[in-house]
Protein backbone atom coordinates (compact mmCIF):
# COMPACT_ATOMS: atom_id res chain seq x y z
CA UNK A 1 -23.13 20.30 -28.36
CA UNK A 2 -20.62 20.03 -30.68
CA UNK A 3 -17.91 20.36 -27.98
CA UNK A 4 -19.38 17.72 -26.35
CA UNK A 5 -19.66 15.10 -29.37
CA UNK A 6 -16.00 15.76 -29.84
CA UNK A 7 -15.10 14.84 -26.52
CA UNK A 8 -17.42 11.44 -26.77
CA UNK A 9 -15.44 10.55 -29.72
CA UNK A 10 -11.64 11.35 -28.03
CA UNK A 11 -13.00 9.27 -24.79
CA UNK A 12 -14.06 6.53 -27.53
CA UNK A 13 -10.59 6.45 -29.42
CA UNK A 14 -8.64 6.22 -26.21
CA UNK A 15 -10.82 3.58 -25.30
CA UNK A 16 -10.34 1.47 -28.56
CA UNK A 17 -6.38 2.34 -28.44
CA UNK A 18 -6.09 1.24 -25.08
CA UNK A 19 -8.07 -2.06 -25.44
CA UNK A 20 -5.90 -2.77 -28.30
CA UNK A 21 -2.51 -1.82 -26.51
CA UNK A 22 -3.72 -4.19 -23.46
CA UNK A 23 -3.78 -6.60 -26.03
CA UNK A 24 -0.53 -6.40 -27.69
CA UNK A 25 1.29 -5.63 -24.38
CA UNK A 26 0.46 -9.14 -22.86
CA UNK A 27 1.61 -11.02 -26.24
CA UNK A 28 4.93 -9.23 -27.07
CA UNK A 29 5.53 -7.29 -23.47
CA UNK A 30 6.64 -3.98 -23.79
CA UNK A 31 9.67 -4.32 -25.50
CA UNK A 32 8.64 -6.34 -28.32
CA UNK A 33 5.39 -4.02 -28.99
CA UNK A 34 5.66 -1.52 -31.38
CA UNK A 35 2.79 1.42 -31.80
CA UNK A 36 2.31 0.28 -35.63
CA UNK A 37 1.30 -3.19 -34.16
CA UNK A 38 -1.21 -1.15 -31.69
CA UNK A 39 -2.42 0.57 -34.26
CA UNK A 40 -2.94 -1.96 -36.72
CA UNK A 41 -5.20 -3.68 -33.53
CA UNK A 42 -6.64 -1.03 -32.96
CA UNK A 43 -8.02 -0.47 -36.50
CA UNK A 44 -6.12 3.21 -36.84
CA UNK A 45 -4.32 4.89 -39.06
CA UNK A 46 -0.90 5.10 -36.97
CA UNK A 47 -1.02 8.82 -36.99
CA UNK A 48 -4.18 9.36 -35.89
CA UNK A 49 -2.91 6.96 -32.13
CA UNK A 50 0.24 9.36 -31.95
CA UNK A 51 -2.42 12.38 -32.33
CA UNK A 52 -3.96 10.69 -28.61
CA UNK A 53 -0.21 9.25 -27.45
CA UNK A 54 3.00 10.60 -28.63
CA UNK A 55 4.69 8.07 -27.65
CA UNK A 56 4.50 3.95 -26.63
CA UNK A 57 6.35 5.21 -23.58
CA UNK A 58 3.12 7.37 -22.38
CA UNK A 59 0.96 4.86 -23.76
CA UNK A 60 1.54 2.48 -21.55
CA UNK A 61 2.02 4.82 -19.18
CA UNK A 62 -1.79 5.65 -19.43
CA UNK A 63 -2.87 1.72 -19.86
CA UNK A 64 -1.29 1.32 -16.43
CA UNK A 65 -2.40 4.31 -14.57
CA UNK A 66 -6.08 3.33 -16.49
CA UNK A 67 -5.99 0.17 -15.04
CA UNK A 68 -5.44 1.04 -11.41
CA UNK A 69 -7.89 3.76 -11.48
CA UNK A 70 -10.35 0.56 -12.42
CA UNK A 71 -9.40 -1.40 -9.64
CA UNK A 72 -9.83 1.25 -6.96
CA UNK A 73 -12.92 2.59 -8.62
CA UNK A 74 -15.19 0.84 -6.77
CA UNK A 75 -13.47 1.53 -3.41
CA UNK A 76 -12.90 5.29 -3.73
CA UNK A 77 -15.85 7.33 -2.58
CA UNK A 78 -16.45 6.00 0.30
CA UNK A 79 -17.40 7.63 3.62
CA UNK A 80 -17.11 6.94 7.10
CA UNK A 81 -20.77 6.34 6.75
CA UNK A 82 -20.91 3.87 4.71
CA UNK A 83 -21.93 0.49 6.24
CA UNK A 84 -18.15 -1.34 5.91
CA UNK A 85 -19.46 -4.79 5.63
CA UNK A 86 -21.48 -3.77 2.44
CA UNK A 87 -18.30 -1.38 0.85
CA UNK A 88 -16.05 -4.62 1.49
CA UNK A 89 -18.76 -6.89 -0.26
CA UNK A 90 -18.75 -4.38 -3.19
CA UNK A 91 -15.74 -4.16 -3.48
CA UNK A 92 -14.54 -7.73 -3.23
CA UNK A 93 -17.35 -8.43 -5.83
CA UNK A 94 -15.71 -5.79 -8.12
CA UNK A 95 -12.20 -7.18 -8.05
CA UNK A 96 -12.94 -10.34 -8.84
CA UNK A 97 -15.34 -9.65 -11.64
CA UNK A 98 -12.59 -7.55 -13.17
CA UNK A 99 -9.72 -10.09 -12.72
CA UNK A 100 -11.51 -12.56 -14.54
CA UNK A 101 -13.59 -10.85 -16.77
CA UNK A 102 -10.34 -8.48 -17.93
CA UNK A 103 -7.27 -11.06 -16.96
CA UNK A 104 -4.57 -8.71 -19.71
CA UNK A 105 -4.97 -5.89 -17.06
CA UNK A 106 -3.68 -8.10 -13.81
CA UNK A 107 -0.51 -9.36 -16.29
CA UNK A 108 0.33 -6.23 -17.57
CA UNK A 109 -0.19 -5.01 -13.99
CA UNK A 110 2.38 -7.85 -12.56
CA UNK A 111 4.62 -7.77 -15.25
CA UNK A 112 5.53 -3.95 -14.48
CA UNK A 113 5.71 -4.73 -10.77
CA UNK A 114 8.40 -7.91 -11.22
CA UNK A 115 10.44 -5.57 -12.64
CA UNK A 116 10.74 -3.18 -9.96
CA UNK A 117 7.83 -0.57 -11.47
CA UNK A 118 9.73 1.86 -13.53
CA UNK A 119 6.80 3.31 -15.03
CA UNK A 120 4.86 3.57 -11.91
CA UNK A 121 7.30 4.41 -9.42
CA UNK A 122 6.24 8.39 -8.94
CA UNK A 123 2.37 7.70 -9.82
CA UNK A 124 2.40 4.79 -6.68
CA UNK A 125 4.43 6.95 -4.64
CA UNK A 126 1.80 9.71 -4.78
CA UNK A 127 -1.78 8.72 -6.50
CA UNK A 128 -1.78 5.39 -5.08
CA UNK A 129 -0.21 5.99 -1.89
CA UNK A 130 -2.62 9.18 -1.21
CA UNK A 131 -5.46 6.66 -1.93
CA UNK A 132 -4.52 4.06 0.63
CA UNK A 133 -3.65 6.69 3.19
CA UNK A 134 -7.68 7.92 2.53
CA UNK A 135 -8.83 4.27 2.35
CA UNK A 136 -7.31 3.76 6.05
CA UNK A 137 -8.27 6.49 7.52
CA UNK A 138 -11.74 5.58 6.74
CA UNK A 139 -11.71 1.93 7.85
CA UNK A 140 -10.01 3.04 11.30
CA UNK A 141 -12.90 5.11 11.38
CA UNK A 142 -15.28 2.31 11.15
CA UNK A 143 -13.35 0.50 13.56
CA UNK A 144 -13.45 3.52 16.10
CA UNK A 145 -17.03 3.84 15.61
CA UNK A 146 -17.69 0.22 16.44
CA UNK A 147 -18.64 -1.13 12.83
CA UNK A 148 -15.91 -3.84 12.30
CA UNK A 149 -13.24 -5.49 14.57
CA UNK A 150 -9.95 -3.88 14.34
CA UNK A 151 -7.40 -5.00 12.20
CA UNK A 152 -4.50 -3.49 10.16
CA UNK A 153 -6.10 -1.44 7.28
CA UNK A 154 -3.11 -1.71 4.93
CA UNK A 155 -3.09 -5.19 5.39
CA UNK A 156 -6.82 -5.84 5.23
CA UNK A 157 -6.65 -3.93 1.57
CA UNK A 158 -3.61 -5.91 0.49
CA UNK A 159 -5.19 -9.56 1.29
CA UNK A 160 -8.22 -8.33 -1.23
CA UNK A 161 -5.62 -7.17 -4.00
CA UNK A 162 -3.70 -10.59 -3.77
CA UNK A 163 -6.66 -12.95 -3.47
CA UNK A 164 -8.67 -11.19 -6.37
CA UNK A 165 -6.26 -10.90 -8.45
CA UNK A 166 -4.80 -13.77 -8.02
CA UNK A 167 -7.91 -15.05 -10.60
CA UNK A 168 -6.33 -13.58 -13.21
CA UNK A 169 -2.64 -13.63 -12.75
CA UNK A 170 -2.57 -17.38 -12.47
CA UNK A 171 -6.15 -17.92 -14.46
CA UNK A 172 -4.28 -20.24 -17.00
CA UNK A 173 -3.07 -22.56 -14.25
CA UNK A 174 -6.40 -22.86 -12.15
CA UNK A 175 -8.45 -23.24 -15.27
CA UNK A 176 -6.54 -26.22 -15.66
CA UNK A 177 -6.45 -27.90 -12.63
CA UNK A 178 -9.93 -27.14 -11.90
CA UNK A 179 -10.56 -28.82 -15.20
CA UNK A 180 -12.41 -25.71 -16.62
CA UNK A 181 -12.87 -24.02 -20.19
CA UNK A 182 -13.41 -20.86 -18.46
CA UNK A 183 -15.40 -19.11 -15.94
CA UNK A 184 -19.05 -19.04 -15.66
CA UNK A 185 -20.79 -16.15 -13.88
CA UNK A 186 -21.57 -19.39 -11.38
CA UNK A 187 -17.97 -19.36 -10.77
CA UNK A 188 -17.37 -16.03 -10.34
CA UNK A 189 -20.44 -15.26 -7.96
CA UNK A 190 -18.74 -18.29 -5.90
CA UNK A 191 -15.15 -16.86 -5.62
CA UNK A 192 -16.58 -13.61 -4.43
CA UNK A 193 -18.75 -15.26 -2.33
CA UNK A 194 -16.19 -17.31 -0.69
CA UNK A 195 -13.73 -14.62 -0.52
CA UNK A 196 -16.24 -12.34 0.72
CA UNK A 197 -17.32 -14.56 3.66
CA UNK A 198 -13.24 -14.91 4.51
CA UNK A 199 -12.27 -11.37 4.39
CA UNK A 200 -15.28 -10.21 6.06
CA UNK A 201 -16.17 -12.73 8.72
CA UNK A 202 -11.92 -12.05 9.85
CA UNK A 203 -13.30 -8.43 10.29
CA UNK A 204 -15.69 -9.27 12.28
CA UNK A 205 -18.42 -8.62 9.75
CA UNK A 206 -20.98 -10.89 7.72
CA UNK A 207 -21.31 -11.52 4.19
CA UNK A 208 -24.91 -10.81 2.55
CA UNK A 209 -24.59 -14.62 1.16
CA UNK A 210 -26.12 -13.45 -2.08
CA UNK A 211 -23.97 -11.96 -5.08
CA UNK A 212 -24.35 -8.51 -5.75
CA UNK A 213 -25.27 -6.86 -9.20
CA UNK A 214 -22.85 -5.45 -11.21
């Protein structure tokens, strides 16, 4: 029991730390954070965030790997059983909810890929990549079984990365030209909507035409 309670309180820390490092990271980028800034955020002693992360080198390191693990979440155990037009929904639904609901975690996300993923590079080359190869596999399965029109797996998976998370990357800019405070769950239960009906109607599938709880 006790093992247990000490283990809800680590995940609980990390939590809090990384929060407060997503934070920090999208006002000062990496360069001009420092871990006594995170840890001021963060409400911790600055020893007790080097007792979780050494270093702001494999902090960041774990905010980035936490993040993508996130995003594919919602699209990693699937089966070639599942009904595709339902996975897709889900998983559109998902993206978008997190891109505008968590908007630091797209930036972050794009900042490190503009220049040229340095602190990604091996994890992409083998977590991510093993995921997508898994991820296509199955859709080619659903198209071999009949369940969906074919189309390029890779490509279908990188049209929902770009249009969801294009909601937060650029969320200043269309809140502004939309002439919007910020998004309502209205707003967010259209976008998936809209970009569920697109992806999925291209794949030969049809959207349920009614959000989906999250």
């Amino acid at each position: 029991m006790r093992k247990s309670n000490k283990g809800r309180i680590r995940a609980e820390k990390t939590q809090i730390i990384l929060q407060a490092a997503e934070t920090e990271f999208v006002k000062h980028g990496y360069k001009g954070t420092s871990i006594q800034a995170i840890s001021d955020a963060a409400g911790l002693p600055k020893a007790n965030l080097l007792y979780y992360f050494s270093s702001k080198e494999k902090l960041y390191d774990a905010l980035l790997k936490n993040i993508i693990s996130i995003w594919n979440q919602a699209f990693t155990e699937i089966s070639e059983q599942d009904d595709p037009a339902k996975t897709l929904e889900q998983y559109i639904h998902s993206k978008v909810e997190q891109a505008i609901h968590y908007p630091n975690a797209s930036k972050i996300f794009a900042a490190e890929i503009i220049q040229g993923a340095p602190n990604l590079n091996e994890y992409l080359r083998i977590e991510t990549r093993t995921w997508l190869k898994e991820s296509c596999k199955i859709i080619n399965s659903w198209i071999t079984q009949g369940k969906m029109k074919k189309v390029d797996p890779e490509k279908l998976i990188f049209l929902i990365w770009s249009s969801t998370q294009h909601y937060a990357t650029y969320q200043a800019e269309l809140l502004i030209i939309t002439d919007k405070p910020q998004y309502l769950q209205k707003d967010i239960n259209d976008i998936s909507a809209f970009l569920c009906d697109m992806v999925l109607s291209g794949c030969g599938l049809t959207a349920s035409k009614k959000p989906i709880d999250q």
